[in-house]
N, C-alpha and C. Protein backbone atom coordinates (compact mmCIF):
# COMPACT_ATOMS: atom_id res chain seq x y z
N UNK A 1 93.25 74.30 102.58
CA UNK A 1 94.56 74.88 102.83
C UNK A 1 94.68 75.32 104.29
N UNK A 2 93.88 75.79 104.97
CA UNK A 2 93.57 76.66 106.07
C UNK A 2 93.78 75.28 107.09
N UNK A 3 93.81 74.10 106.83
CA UNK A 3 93.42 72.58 107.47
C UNK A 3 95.02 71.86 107.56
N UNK A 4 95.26 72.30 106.26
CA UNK A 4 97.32 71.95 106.11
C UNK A 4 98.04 72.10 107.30
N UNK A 5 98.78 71.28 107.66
CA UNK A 5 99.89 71.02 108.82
C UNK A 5 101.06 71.66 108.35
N UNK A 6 101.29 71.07 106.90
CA UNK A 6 102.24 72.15 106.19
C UNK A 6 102.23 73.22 105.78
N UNK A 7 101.13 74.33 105.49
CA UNK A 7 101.00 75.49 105.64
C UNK A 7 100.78 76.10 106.79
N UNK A 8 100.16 75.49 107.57
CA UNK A 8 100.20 76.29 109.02
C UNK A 8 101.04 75.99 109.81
N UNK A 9 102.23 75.28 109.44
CA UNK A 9 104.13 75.41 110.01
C UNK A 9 104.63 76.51 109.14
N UNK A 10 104.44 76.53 107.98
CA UNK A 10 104.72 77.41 106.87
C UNK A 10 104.75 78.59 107.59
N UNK A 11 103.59 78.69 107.44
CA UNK A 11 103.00 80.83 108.26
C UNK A 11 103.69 80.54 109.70
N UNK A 12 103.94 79.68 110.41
CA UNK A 12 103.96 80.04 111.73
C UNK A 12 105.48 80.67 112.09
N UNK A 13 106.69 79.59 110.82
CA UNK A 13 107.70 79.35 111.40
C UNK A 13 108.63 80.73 110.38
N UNK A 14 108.01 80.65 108.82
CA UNK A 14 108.70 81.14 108.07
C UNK A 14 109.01 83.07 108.33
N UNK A 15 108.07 83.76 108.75
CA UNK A 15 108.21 85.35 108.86
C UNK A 15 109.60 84.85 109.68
N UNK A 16 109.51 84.18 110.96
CA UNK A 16 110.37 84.93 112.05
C UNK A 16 111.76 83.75 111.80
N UNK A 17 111.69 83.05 110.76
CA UNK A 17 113.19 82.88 110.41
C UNK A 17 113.80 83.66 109.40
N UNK A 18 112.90 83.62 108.27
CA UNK A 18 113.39 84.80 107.24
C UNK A 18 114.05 86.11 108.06
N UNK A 19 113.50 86.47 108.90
CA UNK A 19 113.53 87.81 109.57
C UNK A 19 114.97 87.52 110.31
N UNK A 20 115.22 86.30 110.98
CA UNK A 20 116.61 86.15 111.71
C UNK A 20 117.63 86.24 110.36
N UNK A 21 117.25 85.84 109.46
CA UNK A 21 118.40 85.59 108.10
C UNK A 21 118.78 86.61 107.78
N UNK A 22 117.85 87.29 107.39
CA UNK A 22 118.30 88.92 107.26
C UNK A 22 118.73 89.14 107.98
N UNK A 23 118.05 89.72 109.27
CA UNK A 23 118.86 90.64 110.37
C UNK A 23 120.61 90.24 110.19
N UNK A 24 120.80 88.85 110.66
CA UNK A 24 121.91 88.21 110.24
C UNK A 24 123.09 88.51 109.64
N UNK A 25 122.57 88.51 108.07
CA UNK A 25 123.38 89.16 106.75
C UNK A 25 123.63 90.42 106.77
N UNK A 26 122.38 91.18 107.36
CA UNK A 26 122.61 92.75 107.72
C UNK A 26 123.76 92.78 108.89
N UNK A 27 123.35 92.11 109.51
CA UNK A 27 124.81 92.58 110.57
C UNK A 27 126.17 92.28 110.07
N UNK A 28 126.27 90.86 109.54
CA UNK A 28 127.73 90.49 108.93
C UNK A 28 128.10 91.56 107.73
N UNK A 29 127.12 92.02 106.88
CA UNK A 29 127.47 93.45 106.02
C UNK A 29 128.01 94.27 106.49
N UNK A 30 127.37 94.88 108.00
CA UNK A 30 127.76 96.02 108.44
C UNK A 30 129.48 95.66 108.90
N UNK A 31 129.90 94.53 109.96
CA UNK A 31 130.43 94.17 110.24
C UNK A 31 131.35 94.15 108.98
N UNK A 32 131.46 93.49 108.10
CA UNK A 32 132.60 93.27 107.56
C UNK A 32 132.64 95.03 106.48
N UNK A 33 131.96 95.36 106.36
CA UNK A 33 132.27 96.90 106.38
C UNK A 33 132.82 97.95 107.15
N UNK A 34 132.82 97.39 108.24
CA UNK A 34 133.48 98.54 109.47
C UNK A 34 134.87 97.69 109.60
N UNK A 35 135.30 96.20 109.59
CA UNK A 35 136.24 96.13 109.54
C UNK A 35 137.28 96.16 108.64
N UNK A 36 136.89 96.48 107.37
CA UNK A 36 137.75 96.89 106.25
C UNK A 36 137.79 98.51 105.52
N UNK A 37 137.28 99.05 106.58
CA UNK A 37 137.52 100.29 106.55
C UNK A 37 139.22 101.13 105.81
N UNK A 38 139.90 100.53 106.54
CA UNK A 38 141.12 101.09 105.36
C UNK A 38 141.62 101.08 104.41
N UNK A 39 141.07 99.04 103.86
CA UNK A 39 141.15 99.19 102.49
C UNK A 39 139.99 99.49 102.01
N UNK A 40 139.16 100.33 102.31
CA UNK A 40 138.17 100.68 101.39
C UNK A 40 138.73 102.01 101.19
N UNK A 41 139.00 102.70 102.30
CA UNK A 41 139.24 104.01 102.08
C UNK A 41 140.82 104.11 100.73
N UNK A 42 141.60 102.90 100.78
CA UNK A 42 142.50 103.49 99.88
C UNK A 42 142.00 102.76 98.32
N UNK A 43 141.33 101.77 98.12
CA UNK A 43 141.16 101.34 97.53
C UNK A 43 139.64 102.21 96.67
N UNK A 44 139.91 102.61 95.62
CA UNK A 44 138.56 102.93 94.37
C UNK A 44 138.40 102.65 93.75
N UNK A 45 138.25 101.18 93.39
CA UNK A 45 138.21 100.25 92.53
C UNK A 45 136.19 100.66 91.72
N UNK A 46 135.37 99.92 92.86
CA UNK A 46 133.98 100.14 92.25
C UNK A 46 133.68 101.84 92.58
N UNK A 47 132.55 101.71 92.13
CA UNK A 47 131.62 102.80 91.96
C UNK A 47 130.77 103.37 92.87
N UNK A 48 130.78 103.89 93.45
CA UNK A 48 129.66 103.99 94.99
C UNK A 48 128.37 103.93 94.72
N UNK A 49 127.74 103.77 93.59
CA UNK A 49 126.50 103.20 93.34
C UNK A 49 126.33 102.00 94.04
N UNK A 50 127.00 100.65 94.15
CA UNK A 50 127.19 99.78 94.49
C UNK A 50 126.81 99.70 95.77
N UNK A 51 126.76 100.22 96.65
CA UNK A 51 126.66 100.30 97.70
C UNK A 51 124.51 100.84 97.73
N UNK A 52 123.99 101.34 96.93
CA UNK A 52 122.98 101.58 96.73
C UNK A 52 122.57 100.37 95.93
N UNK A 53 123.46 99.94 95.52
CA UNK A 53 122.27 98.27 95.18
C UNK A 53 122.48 97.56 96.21
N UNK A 54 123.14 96.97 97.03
CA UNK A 54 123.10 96.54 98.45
C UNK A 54 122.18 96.71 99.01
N UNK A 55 121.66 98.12 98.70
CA UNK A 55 120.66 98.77 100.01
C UNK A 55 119.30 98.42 99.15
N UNK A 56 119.08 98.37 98.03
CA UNK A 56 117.80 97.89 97.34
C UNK A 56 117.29 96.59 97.50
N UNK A 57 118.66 95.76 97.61
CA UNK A 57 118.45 94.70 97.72
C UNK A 57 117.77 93.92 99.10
N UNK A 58 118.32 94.96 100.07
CA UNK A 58 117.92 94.47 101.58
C UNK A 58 116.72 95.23 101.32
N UNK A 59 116.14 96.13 100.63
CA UNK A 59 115.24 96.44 101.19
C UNK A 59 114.09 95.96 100.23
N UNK A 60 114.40 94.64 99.27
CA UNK A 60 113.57 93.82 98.69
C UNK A 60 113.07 92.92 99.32
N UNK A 61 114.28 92.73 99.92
CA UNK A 61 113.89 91.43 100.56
C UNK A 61 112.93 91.77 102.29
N UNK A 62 113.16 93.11 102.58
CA UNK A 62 112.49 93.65 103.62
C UNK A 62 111.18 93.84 103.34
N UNK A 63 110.61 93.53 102.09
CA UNK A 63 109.67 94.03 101.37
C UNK A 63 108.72 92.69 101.34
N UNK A 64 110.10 91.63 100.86
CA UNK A 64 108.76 90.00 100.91
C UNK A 64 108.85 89.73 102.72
N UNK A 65 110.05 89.91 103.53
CA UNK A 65 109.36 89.56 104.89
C UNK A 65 108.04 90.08 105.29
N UNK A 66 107.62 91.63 105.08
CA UNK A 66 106.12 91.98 105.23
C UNK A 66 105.01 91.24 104.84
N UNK A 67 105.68 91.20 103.39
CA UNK A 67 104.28 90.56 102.63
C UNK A 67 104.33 89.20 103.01
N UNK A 68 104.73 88.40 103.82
CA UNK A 68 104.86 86.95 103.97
C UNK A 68 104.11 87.30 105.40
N UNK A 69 104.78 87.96 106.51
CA UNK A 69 104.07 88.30 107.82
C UNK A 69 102.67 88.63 107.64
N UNK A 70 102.44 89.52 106.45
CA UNK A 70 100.76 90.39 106.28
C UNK A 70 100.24 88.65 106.06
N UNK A 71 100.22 87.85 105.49
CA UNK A 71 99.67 86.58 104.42
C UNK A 71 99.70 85.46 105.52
N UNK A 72 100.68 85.89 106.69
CA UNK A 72 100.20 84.42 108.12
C UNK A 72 99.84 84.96 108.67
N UNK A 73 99.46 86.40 108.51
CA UNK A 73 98.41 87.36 109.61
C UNK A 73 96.91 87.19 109.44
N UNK A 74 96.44 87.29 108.06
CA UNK A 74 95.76 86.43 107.49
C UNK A 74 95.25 84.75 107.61
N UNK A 75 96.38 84.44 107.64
CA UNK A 75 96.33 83.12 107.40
C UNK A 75 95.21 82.59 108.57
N UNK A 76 96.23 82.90 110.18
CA UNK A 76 96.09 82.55 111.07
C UNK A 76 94.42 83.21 111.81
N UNK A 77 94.59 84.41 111.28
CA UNK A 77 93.36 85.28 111.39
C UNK A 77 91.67 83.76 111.35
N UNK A 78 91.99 83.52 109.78
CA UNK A 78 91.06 83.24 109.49
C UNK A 78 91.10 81.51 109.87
N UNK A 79 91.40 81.05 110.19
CA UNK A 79 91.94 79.95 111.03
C UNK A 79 91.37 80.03 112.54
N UNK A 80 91.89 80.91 113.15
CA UNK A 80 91.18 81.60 114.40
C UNK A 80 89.97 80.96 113.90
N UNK A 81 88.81 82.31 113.02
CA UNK A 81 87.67 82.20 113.35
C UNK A 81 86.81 80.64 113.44
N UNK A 82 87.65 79.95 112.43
CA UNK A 82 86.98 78.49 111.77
C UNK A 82 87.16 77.32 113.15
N UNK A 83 88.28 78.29 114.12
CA UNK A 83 88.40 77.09 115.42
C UNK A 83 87.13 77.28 115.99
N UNK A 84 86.64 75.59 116.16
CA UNK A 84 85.07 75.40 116.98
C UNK A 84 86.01 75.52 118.81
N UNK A 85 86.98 75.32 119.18
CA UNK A 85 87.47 75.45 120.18
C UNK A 85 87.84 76.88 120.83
N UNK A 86 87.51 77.64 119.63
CA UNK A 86 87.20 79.38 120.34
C UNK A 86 85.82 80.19 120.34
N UNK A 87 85.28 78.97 120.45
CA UNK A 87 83.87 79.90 120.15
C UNK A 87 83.17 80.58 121.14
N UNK A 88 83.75 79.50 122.53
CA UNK A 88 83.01 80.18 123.80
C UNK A 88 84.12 81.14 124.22
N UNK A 89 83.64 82.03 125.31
CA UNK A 89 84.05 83.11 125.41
C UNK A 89 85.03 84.02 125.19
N UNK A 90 85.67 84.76 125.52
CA UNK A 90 86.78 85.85 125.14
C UNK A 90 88.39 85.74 124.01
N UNK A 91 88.31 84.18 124.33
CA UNK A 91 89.46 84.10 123.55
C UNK A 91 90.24 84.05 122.06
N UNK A 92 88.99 84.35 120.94
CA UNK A 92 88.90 84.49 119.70
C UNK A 92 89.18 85.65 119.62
N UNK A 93 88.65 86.73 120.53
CA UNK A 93 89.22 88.20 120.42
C UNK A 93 90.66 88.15 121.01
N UNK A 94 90.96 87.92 121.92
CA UNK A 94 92.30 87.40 123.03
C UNK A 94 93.50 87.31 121.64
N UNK A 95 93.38 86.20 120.81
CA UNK A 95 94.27 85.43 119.56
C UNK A 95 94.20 86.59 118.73
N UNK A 96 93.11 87.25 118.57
CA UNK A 96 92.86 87.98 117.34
C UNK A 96 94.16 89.59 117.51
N UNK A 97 93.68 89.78 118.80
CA UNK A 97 94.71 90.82 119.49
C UNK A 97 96.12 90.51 119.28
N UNK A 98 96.13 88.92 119.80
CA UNK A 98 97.98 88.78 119.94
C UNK A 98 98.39 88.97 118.82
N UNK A 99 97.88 88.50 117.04
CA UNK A 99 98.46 88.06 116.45
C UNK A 99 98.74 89.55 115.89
N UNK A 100 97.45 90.48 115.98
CA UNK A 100 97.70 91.72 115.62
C UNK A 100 98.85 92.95 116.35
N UNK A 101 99.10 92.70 117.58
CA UNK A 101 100.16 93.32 118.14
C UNK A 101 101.30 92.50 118.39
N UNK A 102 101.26 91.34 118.45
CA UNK A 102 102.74 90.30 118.67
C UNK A 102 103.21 90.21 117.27
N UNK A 103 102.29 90.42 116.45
CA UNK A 103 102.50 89.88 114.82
C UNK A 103 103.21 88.10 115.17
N UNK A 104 104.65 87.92 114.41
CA UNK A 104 105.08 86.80 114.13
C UNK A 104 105.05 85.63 115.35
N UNK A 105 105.56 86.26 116.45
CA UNK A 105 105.36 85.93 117.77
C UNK A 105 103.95 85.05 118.31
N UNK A 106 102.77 86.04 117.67
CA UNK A 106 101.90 85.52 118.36
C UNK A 106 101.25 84.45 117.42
N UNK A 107 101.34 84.73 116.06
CA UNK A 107 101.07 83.15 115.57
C UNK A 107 101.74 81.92 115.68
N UNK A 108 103.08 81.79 116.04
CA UNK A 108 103.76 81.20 116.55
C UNK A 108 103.07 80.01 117.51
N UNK A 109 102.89 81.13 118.59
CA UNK A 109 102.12 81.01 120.17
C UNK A 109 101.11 80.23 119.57
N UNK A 110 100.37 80.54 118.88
CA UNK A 110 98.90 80.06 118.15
C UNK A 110 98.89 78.79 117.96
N UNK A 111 100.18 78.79 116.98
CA UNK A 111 100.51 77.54 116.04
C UNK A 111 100.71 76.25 116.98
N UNK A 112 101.42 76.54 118.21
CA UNK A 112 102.16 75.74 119.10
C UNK A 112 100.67 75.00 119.69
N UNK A 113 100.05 76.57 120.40
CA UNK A 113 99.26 76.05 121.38
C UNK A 113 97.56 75.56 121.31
N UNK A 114 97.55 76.23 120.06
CA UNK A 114 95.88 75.73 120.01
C UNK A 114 96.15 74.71 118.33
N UNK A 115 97.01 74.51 118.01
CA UNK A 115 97.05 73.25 116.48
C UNK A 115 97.85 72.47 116.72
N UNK A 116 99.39 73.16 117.36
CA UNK A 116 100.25 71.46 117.52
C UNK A 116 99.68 70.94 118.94
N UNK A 117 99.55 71.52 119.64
CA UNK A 117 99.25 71.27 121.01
C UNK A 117 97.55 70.20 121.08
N UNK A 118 96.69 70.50 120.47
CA UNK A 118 95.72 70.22 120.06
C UNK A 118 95.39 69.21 119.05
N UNK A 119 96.27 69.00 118.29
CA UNK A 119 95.87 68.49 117.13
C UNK A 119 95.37 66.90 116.89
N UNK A 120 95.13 65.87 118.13
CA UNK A 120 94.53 64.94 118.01
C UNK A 120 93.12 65.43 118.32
N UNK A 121 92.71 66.12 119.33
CA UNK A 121 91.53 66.65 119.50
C UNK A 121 90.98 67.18 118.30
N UNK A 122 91.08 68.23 117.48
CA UNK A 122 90.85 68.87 116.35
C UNK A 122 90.49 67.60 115.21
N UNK A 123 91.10 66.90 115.03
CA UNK A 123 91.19 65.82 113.65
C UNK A 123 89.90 65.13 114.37
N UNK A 124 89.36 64.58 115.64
CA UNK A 124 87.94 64.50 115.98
C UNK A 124 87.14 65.15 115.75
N UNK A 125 87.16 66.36 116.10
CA UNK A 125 86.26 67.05 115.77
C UNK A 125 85.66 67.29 114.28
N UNK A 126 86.93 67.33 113.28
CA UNK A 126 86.81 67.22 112.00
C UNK A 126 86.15 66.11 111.43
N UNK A 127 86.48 64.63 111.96
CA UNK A 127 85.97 63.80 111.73
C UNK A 127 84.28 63.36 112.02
N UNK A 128 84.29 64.26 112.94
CA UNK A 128 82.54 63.72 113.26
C UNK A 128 82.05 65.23 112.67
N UNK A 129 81.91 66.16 111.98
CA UNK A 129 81.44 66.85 110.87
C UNK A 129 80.80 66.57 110.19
């Protein structure tokens, strides 16, 4: 799995689009809430609960963006270590840092530069194993 082209686009690409989708929907919510401000105010049709399932709901889904970011933090983590192309000096700690303070960003970076960027080199290396 850790070897997949399609899981390691998966982890690289999915946190930080999920994350634009939301943000997204969150803004067009807010947005089309501030601009219908008057007929809300005359209108009492629903229940103001309603407005608290809205907010459960974003914050479900705020709930699988983590757990999807924690799982390519992981992912990439352990990927890192298995690269024979980080073994010599500093830069296994270097990746290990980004991915932990850039989070989505820096696996990204990862994904681009040491697997797509790399990846005829790597499938040699695999091959003579």
């Amino acid at each position: 799995m850790i070897h997949n082209k399609y899981w390691q686009a998966f982890f690289a690409l999915s946190p930080i689009i999920i994350f634009f989708i939301i943000m997204l929907g969150y803004f067009l919510f807010i947005f089309s809430i501030l601009s219908n401000i008057p007929e809300l105010e005359q209108t009492h049709d629903g229940p103001p609960e309603l407005v608290f399932q809205w907010v459960g709901q974003f914050m479900i889904m705020i709930f699988l963006v983590i757990l999807l970011s924690i799982a390519s933090l992981v992912f990439f983590i352990v990927h890192a270590l298995q690269n024979p192309n980080l073994k010599q000096g500093h830069t296994l700690l270097l990746w290990i840092l980004l991915f932990i303070f850039v989070s989505g960003l820096g696996q990204l970076i990862y994904w681009i530069v040491e697997i797509v960027g790399k990846r005829g080199q790597n499938e040699k290396l695999e091959q003579s194993h």
